[in-house]
Protein backbone atom coordinates (compact mmCIF):
# COMPACT_ATOMS: atom_id res chain seq x y z
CA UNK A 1 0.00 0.00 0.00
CA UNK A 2 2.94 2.33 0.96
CA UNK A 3 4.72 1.42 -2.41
CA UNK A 4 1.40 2.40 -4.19
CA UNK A 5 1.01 5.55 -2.87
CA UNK A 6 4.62 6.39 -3.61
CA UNK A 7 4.66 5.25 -6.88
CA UNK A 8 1.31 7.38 -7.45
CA UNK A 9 3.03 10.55 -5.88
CA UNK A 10 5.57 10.37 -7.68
CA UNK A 11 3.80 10.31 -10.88
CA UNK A 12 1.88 13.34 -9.74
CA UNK A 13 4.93 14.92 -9.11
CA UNK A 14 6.73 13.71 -12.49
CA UNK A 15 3.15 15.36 -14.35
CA UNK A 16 3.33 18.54 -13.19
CA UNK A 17 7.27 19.17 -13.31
CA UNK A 18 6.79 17.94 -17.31
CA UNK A 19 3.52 20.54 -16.91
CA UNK A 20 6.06 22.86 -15.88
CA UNK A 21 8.55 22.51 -18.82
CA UNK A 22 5.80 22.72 -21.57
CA UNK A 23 4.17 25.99 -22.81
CA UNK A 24 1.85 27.34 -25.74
CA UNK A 25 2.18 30.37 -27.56
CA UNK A 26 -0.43 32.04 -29.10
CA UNK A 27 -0.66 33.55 -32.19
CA UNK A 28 -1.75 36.64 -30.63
CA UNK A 29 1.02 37.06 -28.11
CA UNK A 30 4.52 37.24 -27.65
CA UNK A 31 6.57 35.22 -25.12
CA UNK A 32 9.48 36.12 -23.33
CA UNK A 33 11.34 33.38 -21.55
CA UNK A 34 13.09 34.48 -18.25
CA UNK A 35 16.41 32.22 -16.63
CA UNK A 36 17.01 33.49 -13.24
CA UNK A 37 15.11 36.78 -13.67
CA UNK A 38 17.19 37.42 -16.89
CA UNK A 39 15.60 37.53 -20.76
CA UNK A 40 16.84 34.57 -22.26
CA UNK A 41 14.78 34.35 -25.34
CA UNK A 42 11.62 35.51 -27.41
CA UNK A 43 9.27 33.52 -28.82
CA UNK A 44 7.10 35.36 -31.33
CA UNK A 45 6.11 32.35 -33.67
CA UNK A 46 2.60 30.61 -32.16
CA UNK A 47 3.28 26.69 -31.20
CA UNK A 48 4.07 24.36 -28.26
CA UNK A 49 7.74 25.01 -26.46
CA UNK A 50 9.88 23.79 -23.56
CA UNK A 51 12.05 25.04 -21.13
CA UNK A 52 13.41 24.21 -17.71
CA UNK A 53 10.74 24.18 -14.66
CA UNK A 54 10.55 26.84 -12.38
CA UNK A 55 12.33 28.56 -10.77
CA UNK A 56 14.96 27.86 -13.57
CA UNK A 57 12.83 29.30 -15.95
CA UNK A 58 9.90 31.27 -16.40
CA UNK A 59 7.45 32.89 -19.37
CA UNK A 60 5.89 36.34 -19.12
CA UNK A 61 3.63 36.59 -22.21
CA UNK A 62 3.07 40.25 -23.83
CA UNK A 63 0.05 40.96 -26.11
CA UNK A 64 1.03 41.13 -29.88
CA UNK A 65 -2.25 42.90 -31.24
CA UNK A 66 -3.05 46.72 -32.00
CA UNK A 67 -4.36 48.61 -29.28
CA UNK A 68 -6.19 51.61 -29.17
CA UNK A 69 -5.41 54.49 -26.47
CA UNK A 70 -8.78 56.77 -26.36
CA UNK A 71 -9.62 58.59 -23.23
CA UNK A 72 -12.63 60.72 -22.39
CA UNK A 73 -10.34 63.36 -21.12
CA UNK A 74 -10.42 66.17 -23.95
CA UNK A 75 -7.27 68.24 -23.91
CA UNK A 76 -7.01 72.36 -24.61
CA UNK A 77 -4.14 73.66 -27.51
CA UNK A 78 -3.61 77.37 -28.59
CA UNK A 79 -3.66 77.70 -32.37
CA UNK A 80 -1.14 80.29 -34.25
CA UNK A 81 -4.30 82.64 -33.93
CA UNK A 82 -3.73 82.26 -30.08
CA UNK A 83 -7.71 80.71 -30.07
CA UNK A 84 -8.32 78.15 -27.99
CA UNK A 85 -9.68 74.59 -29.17
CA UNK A 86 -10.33 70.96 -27.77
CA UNK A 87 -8.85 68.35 -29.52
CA UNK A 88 -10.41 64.72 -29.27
CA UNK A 89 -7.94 62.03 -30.30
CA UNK A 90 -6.75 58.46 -30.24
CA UNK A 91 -3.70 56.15 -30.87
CA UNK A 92 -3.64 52.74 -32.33
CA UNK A 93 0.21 51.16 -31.09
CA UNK A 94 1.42 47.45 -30.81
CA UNK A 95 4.55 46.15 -29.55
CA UNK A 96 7.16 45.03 -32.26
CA UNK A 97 10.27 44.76 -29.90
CA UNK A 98 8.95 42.79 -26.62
CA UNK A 99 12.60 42.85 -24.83
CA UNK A 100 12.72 46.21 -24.99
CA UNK A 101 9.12 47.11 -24.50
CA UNK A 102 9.61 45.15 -21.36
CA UNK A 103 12.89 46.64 -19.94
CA UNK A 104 11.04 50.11 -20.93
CA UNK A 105 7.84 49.36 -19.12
CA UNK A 106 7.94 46.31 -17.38
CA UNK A 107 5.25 44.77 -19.91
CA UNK A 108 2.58 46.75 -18.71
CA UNK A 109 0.55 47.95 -21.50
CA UNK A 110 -0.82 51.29 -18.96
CA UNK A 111 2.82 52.59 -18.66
CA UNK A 112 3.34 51.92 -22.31
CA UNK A 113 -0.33 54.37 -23.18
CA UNK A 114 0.30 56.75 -20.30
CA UNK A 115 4.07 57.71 -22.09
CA UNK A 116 2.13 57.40 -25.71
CA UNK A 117 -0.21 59.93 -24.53
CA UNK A 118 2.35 62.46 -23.26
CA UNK A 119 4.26 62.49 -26.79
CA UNK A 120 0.73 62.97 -28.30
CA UNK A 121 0.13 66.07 -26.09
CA UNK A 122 4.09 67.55 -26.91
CA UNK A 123 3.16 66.58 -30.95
CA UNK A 124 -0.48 67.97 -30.95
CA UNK A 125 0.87 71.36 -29.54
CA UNK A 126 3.77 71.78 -31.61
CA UNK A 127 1.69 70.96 -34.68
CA UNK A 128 -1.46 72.87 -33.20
CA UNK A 129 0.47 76.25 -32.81
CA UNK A 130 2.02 76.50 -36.16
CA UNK A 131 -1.25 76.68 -37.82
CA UNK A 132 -4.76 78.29 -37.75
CA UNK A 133 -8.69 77.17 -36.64
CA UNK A 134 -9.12 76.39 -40.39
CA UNK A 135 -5.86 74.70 -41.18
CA UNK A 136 -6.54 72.40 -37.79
CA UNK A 137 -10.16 71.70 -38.58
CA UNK A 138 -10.12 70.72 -42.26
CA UNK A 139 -7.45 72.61 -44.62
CA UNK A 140 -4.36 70.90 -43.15
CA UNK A 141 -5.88 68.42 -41.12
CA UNK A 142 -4.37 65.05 -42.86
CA UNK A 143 -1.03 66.89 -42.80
CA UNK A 144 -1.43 67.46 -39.07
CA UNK A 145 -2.37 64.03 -38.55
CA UNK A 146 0.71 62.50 -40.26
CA UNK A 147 3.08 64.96 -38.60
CA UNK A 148 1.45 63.97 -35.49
CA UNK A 149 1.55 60.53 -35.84
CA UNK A 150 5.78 60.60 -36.91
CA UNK A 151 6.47 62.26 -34.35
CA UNK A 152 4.76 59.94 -31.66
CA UNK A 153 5.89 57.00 -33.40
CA UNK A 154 9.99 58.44 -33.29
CA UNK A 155 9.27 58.12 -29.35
CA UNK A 156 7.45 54.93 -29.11
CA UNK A 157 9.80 52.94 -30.51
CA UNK A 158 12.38 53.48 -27.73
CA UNK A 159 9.58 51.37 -25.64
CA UNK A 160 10.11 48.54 -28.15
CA UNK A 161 6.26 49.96 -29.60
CA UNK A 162 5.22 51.33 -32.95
CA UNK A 163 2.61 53.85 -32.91
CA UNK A 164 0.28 52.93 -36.28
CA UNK A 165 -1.97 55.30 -36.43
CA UNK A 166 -3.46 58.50 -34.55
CA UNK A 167 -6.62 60.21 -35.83
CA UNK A 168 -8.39 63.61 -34.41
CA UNK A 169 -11.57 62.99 -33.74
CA UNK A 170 -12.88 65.99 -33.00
CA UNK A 171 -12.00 69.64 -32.86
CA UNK A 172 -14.27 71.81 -30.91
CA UNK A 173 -13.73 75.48 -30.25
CA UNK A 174 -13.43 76.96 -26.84
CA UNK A 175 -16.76 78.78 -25.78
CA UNK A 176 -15.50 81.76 -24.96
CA UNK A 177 -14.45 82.40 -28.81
CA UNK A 178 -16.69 80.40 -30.65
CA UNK A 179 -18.87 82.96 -31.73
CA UNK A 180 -16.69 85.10 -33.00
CA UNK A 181 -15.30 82.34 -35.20
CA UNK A 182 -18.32 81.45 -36.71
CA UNK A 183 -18.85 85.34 -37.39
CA UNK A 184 -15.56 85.95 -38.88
CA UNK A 185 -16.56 82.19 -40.84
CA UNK A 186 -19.46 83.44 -41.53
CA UNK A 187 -18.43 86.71 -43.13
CA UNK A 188 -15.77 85.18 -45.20
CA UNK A 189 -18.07 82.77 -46.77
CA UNK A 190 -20.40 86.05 -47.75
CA UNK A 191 -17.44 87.48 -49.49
CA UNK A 192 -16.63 84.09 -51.40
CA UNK A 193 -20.39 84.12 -51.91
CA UNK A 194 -20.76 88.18 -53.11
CA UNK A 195 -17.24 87.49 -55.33
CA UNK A 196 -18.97 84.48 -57.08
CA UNK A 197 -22.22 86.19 -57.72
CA UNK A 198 -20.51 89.41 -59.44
CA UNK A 199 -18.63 86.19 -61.54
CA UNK A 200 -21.84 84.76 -62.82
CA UNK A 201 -23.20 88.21 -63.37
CA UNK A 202 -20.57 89.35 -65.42
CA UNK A 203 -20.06 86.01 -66.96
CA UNK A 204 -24.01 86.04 -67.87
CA UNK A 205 -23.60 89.45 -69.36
CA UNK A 206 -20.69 88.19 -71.99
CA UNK A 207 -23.28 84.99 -72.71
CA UNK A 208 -26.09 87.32 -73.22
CA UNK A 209 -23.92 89.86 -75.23
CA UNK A 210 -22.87 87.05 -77.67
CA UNK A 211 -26.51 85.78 -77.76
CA UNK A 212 -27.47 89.48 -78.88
CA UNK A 213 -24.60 89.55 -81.63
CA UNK A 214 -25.46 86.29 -82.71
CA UNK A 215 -29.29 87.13 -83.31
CA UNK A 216 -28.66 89.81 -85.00
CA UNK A 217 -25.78 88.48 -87.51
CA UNK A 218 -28.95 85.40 -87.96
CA UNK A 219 -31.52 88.75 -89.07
CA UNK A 220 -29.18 90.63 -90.76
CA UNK A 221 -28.71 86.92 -92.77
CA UNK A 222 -32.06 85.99 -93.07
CA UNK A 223 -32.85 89.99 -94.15
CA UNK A 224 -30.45 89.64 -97.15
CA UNK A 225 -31.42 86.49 -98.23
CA UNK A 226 -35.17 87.31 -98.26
CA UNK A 227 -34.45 90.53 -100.09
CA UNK A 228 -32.47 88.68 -102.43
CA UNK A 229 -35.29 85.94 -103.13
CA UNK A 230 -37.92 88.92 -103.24
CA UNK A 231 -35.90 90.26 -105.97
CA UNK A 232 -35.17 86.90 -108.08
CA UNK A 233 -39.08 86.89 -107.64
CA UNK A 234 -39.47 90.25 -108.73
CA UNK A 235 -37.08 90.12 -111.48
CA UNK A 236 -38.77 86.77 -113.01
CA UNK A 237 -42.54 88.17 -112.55
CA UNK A 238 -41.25 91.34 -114.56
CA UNK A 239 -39.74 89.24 -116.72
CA UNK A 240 -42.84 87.51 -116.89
CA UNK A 241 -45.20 89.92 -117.39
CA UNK A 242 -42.70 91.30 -120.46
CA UNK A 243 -42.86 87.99 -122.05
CA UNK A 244 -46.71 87.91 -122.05
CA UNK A 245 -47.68 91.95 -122.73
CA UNK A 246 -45.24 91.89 -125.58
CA UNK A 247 -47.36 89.17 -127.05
CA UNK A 248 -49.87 92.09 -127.77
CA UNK A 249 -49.21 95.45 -126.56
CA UNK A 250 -53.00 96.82 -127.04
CA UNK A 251 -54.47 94.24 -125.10
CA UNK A 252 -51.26 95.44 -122.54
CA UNK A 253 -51.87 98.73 -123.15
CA UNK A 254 -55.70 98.37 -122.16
CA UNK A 255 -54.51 96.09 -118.76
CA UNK A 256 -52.78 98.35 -117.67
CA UNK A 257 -55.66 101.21 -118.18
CA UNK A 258 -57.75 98.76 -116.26
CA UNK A 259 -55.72 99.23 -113.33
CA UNK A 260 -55.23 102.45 -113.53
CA UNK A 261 -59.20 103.08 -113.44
CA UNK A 262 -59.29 100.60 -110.72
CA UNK A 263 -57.08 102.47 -108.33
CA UNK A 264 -58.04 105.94 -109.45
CA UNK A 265 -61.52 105.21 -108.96
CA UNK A 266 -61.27 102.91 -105.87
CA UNK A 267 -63.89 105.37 -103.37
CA UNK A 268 -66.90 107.09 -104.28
CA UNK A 269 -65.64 109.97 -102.51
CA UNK A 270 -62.44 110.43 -104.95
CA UNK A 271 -62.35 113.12 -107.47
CA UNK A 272 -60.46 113.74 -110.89
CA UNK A 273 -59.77 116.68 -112.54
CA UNK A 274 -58.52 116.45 -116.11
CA UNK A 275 -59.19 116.84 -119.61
CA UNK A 276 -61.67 114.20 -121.00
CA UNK A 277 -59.46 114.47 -124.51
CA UNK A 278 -56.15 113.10 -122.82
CA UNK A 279 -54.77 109.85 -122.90
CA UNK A 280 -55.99 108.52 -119.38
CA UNK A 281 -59.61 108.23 -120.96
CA UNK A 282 -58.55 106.88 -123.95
CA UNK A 283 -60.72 103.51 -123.88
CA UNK A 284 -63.94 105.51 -122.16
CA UNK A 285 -63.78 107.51 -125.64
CA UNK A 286 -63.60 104.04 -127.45
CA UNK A 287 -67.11 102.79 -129.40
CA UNK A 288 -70.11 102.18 -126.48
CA UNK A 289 -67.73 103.56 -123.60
CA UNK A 290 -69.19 107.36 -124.56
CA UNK A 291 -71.47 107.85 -121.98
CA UNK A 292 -69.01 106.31 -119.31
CA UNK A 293 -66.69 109.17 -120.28
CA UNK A 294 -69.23 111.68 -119.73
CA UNK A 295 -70.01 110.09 -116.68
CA UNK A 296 -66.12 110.48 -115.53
CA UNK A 297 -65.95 114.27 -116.83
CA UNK A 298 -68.62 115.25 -114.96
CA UNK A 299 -67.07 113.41 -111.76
């Protein structure tokens, strides 16, 4: 029975001293393998390892993924206008060099943010105060951002981190000059708006200038080419009428007498005064048109 329960403690004992030896790395963390309080190696490739049992050897194991440093806490710069603003950020870091990140910090990922966050303050105020409310809040905001995010990074990585990215979220203006800011805004964007109304006038005066020429070059046009058909029709009725009166000139002769008489006596009210003998009577003197002529002599 004694033999039994010595040969099952000492199994128990030989389990967890091979326990001891074996450990996992995950694909998500790093591994640092301490001899004697010392750094021996790191293991950044996931998988099953050995080493000696404690207190030979021992594994500390440091997060490999991106985290994110974002605070409520809001923090005040002075712009080159010496305004005010808030500036909402955060950071997204990860470790790349674990033996230094832990002789920098002792592993802990809060020392690590809490020295992040004090380059970010230096590098949003020297970045801040070089430019103005506009440049901060959209004109030269990606530039700030990447200046920002160099700078932060140049520090990190003596903690063995790499800063990968740090984005403004927000840029609010202190209350105690926002409204003047959004009047001075405000009046600039009237001038931009008065400057691009006196453009479209003036550019809707040159359209409606050209429109004007160009109507009346399309009149003048149309006024010379109807004259000039009005006179090819005038020319060929003329040219008409020739061919046919000189067919027989009495019969012209008397046509024409027909219109005369037609237009000279066109209203009751119209008088003549002229010598029955001349030539304008000539076919009321002509055999039973007598008494017509009488009748226009006495008129």
């Amino acid at each position: 029975m004694n033999k039994l329960f010595s040969a099952l403690s000492a199994l128990i004992v030989l389990v967890l001293v091979a326990g001891s030896c074996i450990y996992v790395v995950d694909q998500r963390q790093y591994a640092i393998v301490f001899a004697l309080g010392e750094i021996k190696e790191v293991v950044a490739k996931p998988g099953l390892y050995f080493k000696l049992p404690p207190p030979f050897q021992n594994v500390v194991y440091v997060e490999k993924r991106t985290l994110t440093i974002d605070t409520p806490e809001i923090d005040r710069f002075i712009t080159s206008e010496k305004q005010n603003v808030l500036v909402d950020t955060y950071v997204k870091w990860r470790v790349i060099d674990p033996k230094e990140y832990w002789v920098s910090v002792a592993g802990r990922p809060a020392g690590a943010a809490d020295r992040i966050s004090r380059s970010l303050r230096d590098a949003l105020n020297n970045e801040i105060a070089k430019r103005t409310v506009n440049e901060v809040i959209s004109a030269s905001r990606e530039q700030v951002m990447t200046g920002i995010r160099d700078r932060v990074n140049a520090d990190a990585k003596r903690l063995g981190v790499e800063v990968v990215d740090v984005r403004i979220k927000r840029v609010d203006l202190a209350d105690e000059i926002r409204d003047s800011v959004f009047r001075r805004m405000e009046s600039e964007r009237k001038a931009i708006a008065n400057e691009r109304r006196s453009s479209g006038g003036a550019e809707s005066e040159k359209i409606r200038a050209n429109a004007d020429r160009q109507r009346e070059v399309l009149l003048a046009q149309a006024y010379r080419r109807a004259q000039s058909i009005m006179g090819d029709g005038d020319a060929r009725s003329t040219a008409l009428y020739a061919a046919s009166f000189g067919q027989n000139p009495e019969f012209a002769a008397f046509y024409r007498s027909l219109q005369a008489y037609r237009e000279g006596f066109k209203s009751k009210a119209d008088v003549i005064v002229a010598d029955p003998q001349s030539d304008f009577f000539r076919y009321f003197r002509s055999s039973g048109a007598r008494g017509a002529g009488s009748g226009a002599s006495s008129r």
